[in-house]
Protein backbone atom coordinates (compact mmCIF):
# COMPACT_ATOMS: atom_id res chain seq x y z
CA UNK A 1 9.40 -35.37 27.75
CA UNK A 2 11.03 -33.99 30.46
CA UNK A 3 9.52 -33.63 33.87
CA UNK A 4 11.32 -30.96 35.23
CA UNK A 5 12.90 -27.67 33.79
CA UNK A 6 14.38 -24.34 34.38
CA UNK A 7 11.97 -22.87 31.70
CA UNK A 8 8.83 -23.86 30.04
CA UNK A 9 8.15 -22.35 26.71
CA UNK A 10 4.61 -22.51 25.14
CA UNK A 11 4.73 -21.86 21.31
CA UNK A 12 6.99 -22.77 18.78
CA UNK A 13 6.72 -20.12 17.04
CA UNK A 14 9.61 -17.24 16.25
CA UNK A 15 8.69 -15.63 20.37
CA UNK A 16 8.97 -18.90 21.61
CA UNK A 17 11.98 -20.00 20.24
CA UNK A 18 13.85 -16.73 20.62
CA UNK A 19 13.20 -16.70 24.67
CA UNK A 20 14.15 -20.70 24.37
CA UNK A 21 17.49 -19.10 23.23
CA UNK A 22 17.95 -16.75 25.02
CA UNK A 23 17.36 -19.17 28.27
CA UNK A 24 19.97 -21.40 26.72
CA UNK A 25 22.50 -18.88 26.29
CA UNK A 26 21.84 -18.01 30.20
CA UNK A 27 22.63 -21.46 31.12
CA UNK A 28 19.03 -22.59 31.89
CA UNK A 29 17.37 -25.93 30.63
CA UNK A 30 14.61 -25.25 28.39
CA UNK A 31 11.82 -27.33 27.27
CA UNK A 32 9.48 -25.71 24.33
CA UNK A 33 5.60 -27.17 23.75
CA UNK A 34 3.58 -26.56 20.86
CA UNK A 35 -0.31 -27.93 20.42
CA UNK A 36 0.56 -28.33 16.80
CA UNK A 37 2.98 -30.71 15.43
CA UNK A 38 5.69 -28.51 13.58
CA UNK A 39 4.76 -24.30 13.57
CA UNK A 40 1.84 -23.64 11.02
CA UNK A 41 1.26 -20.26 12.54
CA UNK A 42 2.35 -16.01 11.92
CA UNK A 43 5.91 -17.24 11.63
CA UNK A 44 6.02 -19.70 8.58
CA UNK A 45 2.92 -17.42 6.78
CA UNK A 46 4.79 -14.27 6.07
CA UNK A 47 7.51 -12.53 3.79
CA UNK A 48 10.67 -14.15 6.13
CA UNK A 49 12.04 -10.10 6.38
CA UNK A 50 13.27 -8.28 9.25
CA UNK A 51 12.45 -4.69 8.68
CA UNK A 52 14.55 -3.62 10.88
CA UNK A 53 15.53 -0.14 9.45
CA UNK A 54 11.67 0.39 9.03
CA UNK A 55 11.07 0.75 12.95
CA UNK A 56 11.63 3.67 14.55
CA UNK A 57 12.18 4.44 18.54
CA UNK A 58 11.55 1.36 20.82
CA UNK A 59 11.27 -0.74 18.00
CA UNK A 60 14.27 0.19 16.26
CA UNK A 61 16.31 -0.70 19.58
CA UNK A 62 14.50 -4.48 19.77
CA UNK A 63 14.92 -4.99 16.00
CA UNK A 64 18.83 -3.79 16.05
CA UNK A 65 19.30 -6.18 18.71
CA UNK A 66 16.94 -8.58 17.34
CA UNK A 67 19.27 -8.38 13.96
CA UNK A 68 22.63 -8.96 15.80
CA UNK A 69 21.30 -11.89 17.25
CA UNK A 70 19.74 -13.25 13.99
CA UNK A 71 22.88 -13.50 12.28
CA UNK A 72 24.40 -14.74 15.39
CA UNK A 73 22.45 -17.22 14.89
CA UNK A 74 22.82 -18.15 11.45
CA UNK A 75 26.33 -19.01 12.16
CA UNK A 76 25.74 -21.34 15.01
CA UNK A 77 22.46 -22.82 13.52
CA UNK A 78 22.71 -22.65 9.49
CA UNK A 79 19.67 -20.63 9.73
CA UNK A 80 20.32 -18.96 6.18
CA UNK A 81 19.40 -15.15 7.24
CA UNK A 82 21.13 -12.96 5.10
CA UNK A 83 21.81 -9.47 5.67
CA UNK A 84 20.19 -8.12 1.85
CA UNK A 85 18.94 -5.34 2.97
CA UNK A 86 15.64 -4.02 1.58
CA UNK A 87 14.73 -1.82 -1.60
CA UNK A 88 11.98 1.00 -0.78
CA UNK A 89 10.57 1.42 -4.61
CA UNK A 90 9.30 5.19 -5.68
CA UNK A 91 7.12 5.78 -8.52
CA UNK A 92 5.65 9.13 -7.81
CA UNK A 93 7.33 11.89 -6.56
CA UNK A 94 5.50 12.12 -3.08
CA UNK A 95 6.60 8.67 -2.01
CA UNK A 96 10.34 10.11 -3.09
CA UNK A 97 10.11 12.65 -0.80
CA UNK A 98 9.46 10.20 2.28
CA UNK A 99 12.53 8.45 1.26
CA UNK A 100 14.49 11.48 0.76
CA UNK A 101 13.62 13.01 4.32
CA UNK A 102 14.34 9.74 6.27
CA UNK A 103 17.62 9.22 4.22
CA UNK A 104 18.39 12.89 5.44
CA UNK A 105 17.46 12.36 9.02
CA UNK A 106 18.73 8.25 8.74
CA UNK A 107 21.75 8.80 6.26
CA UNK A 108 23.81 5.23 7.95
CA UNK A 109 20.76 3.47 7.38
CA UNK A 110 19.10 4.33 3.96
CA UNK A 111 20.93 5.54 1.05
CA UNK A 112 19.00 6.62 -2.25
CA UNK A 113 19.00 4.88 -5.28
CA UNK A 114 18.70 6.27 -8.90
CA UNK A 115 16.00 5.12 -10.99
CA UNK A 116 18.01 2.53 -13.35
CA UNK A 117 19.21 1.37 -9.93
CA UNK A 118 16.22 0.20 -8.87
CA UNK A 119 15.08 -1.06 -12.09
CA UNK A 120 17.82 -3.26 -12.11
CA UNK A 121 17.00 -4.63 -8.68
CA UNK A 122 13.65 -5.62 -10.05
CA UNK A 123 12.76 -9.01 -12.20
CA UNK A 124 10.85 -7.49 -15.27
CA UNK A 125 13.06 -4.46 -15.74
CA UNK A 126 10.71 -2.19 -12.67
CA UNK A 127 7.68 0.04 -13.97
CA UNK A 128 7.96 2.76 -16.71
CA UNK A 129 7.51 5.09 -14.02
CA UNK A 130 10.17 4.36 -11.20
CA UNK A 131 11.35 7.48 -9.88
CA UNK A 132 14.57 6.23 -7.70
CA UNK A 133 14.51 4.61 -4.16
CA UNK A 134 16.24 3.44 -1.70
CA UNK A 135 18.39 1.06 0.09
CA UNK A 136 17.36 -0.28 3.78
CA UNK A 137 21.00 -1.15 4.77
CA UNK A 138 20.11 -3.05 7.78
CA UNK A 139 17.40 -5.25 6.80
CA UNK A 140 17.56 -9.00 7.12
CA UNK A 141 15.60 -12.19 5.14
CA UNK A 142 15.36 -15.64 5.89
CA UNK A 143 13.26 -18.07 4.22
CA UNK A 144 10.13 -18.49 6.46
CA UNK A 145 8.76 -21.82 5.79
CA UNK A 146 12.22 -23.18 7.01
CA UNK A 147 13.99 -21.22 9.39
CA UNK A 148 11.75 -21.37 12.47
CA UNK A 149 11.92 -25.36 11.79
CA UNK A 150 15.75 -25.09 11.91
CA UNK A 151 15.80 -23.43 15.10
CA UNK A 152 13.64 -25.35 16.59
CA UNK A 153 15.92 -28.43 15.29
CA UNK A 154 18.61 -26.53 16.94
CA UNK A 155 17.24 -26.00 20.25
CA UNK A 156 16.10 -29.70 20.47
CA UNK A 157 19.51 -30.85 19.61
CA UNK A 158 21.48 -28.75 22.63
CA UNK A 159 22.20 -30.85 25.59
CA UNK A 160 19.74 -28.18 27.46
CA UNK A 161 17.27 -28.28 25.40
CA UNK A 162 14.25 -29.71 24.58
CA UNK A 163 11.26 -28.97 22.23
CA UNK A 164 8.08 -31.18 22.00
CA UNK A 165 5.52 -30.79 19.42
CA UNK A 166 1.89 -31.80 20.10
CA UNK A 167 1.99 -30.90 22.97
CA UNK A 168 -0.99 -28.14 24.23
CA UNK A 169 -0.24 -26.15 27.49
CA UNK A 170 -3.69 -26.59 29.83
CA UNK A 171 -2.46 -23.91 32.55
CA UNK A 172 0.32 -23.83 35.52
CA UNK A 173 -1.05 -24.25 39.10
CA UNK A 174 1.49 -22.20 40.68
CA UNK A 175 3.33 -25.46 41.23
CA UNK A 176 3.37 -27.41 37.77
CA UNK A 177 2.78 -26.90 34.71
CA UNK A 178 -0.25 -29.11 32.99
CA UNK A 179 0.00 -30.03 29.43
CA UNK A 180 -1.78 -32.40 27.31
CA UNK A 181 1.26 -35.21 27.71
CA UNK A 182 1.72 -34.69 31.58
CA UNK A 183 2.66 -31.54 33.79
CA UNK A 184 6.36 -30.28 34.29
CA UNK A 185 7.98 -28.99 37.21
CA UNK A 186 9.45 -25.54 35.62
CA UNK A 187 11.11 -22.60 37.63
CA UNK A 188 9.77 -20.27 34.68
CA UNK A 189 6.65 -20.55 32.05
CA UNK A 190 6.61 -18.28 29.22
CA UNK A 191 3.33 -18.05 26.94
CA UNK A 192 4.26 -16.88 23.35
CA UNK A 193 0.96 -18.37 21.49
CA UNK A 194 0.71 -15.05 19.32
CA UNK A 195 -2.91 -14.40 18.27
CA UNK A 196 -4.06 -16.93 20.71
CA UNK A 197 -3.71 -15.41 23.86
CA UNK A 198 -7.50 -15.37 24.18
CA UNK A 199 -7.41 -19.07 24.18
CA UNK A 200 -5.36 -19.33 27.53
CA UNK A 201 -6.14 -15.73 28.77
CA UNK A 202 -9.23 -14.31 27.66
CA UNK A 203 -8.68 -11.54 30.44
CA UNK A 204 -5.28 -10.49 29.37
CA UNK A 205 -6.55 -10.38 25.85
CA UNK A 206 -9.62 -8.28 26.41
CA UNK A 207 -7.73 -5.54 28.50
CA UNK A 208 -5.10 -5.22 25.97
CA UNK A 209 -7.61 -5.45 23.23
CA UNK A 210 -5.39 -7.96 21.62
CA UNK A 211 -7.26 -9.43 18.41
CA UNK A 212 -6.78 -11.15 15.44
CA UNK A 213 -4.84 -9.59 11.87
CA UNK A 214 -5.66 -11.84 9.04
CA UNK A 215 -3.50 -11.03 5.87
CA UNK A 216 -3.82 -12.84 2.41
CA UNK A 217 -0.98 -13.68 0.71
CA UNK A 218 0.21 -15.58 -2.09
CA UNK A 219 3.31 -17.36 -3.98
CA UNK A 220 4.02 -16.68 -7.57
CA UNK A 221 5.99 -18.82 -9.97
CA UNK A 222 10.24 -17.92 -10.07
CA UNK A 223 10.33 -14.82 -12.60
CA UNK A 224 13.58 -15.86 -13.65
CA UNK A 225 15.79 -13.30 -12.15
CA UNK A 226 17.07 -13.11 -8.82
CA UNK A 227 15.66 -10.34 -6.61
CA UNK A 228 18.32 -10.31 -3.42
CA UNK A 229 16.74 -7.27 -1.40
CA UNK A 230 12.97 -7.34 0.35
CA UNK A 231 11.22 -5.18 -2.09
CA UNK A 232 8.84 -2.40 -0.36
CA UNK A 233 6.28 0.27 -2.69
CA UNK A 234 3.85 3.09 -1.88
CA UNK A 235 2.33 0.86 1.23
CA UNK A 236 4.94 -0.03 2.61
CA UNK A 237 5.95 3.74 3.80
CA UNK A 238 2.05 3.90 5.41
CA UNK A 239 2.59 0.82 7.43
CA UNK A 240 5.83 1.33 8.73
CA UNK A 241 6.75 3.66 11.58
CA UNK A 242 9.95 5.14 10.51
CA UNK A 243 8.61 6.29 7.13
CA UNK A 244 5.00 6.80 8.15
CA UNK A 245 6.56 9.29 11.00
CA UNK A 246 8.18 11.24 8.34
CA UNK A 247 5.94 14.64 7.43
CA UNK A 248 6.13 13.55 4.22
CA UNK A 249 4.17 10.65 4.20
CA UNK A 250 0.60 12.48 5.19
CA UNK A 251 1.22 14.03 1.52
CA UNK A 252 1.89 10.78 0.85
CA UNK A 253 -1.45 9.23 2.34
CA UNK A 254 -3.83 11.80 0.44
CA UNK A 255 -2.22 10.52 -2.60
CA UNK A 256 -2.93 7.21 -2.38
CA UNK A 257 -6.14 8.39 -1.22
CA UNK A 258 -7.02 10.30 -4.61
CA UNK A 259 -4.99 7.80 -6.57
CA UNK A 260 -5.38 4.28 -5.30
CA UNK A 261 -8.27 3.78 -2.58
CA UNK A 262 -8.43 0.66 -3.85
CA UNK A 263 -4.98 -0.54 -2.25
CA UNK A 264 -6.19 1.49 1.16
CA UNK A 265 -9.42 0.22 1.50
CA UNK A 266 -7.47 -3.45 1.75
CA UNK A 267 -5.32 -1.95 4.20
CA UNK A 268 -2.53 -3.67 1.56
CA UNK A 269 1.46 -3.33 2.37
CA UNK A 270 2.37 -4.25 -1.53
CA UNK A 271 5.85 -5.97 -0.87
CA UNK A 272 7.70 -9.29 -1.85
CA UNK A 273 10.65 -11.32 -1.21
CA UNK A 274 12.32 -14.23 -3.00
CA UNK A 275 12.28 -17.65 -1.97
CA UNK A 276 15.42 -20.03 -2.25
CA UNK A 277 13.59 -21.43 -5.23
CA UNK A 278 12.85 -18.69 -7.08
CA UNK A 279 9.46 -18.23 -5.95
CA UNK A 280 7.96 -15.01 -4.43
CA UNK A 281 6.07 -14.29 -1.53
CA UNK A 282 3.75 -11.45 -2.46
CA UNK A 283 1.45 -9.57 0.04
CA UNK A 284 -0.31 -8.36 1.88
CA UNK A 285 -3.61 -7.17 2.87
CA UNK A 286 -4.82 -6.99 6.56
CA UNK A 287 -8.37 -7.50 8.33
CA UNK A 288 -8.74 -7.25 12.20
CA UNK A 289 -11.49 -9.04 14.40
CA UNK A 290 -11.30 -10.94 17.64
CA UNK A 291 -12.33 -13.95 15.43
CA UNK A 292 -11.55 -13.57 11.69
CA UNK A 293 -13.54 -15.71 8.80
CA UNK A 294 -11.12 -18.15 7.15
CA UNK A 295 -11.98 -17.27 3.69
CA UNK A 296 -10.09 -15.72 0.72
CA UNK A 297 -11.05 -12.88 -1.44
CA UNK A 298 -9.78 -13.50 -4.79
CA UNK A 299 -10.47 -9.80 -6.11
CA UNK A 300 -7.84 -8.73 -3.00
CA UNK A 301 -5.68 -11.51 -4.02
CA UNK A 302 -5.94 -9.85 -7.81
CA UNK A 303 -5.32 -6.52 -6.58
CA UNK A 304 -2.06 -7.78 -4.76
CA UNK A 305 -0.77 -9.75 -7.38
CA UNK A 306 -1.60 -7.12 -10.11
CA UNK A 307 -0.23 -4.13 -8.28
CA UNK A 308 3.08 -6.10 -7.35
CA UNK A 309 3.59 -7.14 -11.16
CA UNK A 310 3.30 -3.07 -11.84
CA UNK A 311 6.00 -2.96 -9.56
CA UNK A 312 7.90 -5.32 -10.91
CA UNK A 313 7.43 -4.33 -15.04
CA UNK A 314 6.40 -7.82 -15.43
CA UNK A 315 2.89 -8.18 -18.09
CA UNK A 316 2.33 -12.11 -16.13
CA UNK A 317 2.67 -13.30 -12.35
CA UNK A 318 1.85 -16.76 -12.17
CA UNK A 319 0.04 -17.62 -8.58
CA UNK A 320 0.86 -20.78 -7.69
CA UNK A 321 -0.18 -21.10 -3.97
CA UNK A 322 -2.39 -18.77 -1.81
CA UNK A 323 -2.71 -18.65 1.87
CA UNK A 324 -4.53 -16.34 5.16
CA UNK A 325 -1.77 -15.33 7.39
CA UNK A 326 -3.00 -14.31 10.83
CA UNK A 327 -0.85 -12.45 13.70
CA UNK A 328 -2.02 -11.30 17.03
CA UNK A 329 -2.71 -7.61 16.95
CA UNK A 330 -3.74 -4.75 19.62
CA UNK A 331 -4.00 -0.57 19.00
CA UNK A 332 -2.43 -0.14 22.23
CA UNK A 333 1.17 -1.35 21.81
CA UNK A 334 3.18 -3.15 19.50
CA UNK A 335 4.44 -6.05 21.95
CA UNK A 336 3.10 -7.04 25.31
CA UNK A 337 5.09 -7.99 28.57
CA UNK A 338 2.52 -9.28 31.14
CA UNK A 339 2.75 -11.71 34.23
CA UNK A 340 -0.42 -13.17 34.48
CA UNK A 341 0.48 -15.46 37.62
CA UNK A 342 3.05 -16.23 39.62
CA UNK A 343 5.82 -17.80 37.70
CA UNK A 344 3.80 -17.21 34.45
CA UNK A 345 4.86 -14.79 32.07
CA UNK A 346 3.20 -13.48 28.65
CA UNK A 347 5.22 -12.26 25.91
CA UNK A 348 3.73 -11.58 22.81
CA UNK A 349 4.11 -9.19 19.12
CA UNK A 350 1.01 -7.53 18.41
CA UNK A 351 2.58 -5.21 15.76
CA UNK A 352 3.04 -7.77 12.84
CA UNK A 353 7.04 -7.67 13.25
CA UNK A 354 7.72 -10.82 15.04
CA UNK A 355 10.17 -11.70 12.60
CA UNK A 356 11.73 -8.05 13.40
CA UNK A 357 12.19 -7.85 16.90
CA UNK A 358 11.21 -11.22 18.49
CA UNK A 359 14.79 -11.62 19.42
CA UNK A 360 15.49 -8.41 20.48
CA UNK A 361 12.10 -9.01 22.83
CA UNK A 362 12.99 -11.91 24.36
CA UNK A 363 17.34 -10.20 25.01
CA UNK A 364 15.57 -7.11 26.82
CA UNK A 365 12.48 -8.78 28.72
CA UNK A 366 13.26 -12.21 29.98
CA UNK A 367 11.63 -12.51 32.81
CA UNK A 368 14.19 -12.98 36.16
């Protein structure tokens, strides 16, 4: 490992390895550590989508720059992101009209699709009672459980770069940095450990009230039919901001609160995306604590999987793997951009977007 460097990344994760990026695009030597010994964490557990025309204000800026970069990316790194877009799914008229208004107020971004149009999009044929939809023209997917490994790859392999994988950060000393394999002499350290901020800054963590999201998730068997967009439903235009702004969606909400409590009370965003292998990634409910319980409710793991074969028109969705995702998340903002220490600075997504905007993040606030 090296013993000296412009910048010292901790976390290998999507944060980490966008501001290792963006330090190698300045011109700076970059070495990235990680406790673990490949990334296990928020960014290999989720769907792999950018919902990028799903932010709104602040967010909207990061994940537009976060998308140019992504597929800047993909051509020097063989990433694989592909710009599908998304497919927001309506089956009852109030979660129309949230799609309608933003298309009206967002018409370069989403454009509505007839009903046979989104059944078509769908691998059983869609529900009996798909209404339309609409297309999320800027939206991006990679696969998860390999892209963040191919950057890193990438970042190892450049002549000013370096990443080293278990390797655990114990603190900088205004001098050095001091990790499990030896300290480093680095002109910059930048903490991106996600959820585990409390681990190396209980402080920090407690005055941005920065917990823990867990999320269960699961992978069902390849339906036989390619499904090219990130497919969204009902939850999805709760969760995120640029539909849940819309005056529609409070209709919206009661609805769901009449109709399906059952999917609110889970906090569920009902969504999926396809895997290179056919396979679908199929989520998600959420759960927040400082220090969540690692075990898996199978009745919100049937709710998910049932509700996203409704979805689909399908009568079987084969589970084949299940899994607790877990991102770092705070009611006060949806990022944070702290300096600790001298020298030291904290950059973390506590919105559940990494995937969105961690490159736009890491263009706009690298520290100087």
């Amino acid at each position: 490992m090296n013993t000296a460097t412009d910048v010292l990344v901790v976390g290998a994760g999507i944060v980490g390895l966008a501001h290792a990026v963006e330090a190698l695009d300045r011109g700076l030597t970059v070495t990235v550590i990680d406790r673990d010994e490949r990334a296990v964490g928020a960014s290999i557990r989720n769907f792999g989508h950018a919902c990028v025309t799903g932010q709104s204000g602040d967010l909207a800026e990061l994940a537009l720059l976060a998308r140019e970069r992504w597929l800047d990316l993909d051509h020097r790194a063989g990433l694989g992101a592909k710009a599908t877009g998304g497919l927001a799914v309506a089956r009852h008229a109030t979660e129309l009209a949230v799609l309608e208004e933003l298309a009206s107020a967002r018409p370069d971004d989403v454009e509505l699709r007839t009903a046979a149009q989104v059944r078509d999009a769908l691998p059983g044929g869609g529900a009996d009672d798909v209404l339309g939809g609409a297309a999320l023209l800027a939206d991006l997917r990679v696969d998860p459980r390999i892209t963040v490994g191919r950057l890193a790859a990438w970042i190892d392999a450049h002549p000013r770069g370096e990443v080293r994988f278990g390797t655990p950060f114990h603190g900088d000393d205004g001098t050095r940095a001091h990790t499990g394999r030896g300290s480093i002499e680095a002109q910059r350290v930048i903490v991106c450990v996600g959820h585990d901020l409390d681990h190396l800054y209980p402080q920090l963590a407690d005055e941005h009230q920065v917990q823990r999201c867990a999320l269960q998730m699961a992978r069902a068997a390849d339906p036989g039919t390619v499904v090219t967009p990130a497919v969204l439903t009902a939850t999805s235009l709760l969760r995120y901001p640029a539909f849940a702004e819309t005056s529609a969606a409070a209709v919206l909400r009661e609805r769901m609160a009449a109709d399906r409590p059952d999917l609110l009370d889970i906090d569920a965003n009902v969504m999926f995306t396809q895997r290179p292998d056919g396979t679908l990634l199929i989520g998600d409910s959420h759960h927040t604590e400082r220090t969540v319980e690692p075990f898996l409710d199978e009745a919100v793991t049937e709710t998910l999987r049932a509700e996203a074969a409704r979805v689909m028109g399908l009568d079987r969705l084969r589970i084949i793997e299940r899994w607790q995702g877990v991102y770092a998340s705070s009611p006060l903002r949806p990022y944070l951009v702290a300096e600790p220490e001298p020298r030291v600075s904290v950059r973390i997504v506590t919105s559940g977007v990494g995937m969105t905007i961690a490159h736009g993040l890491a263009r706009r606030h690298f520290p100087s």
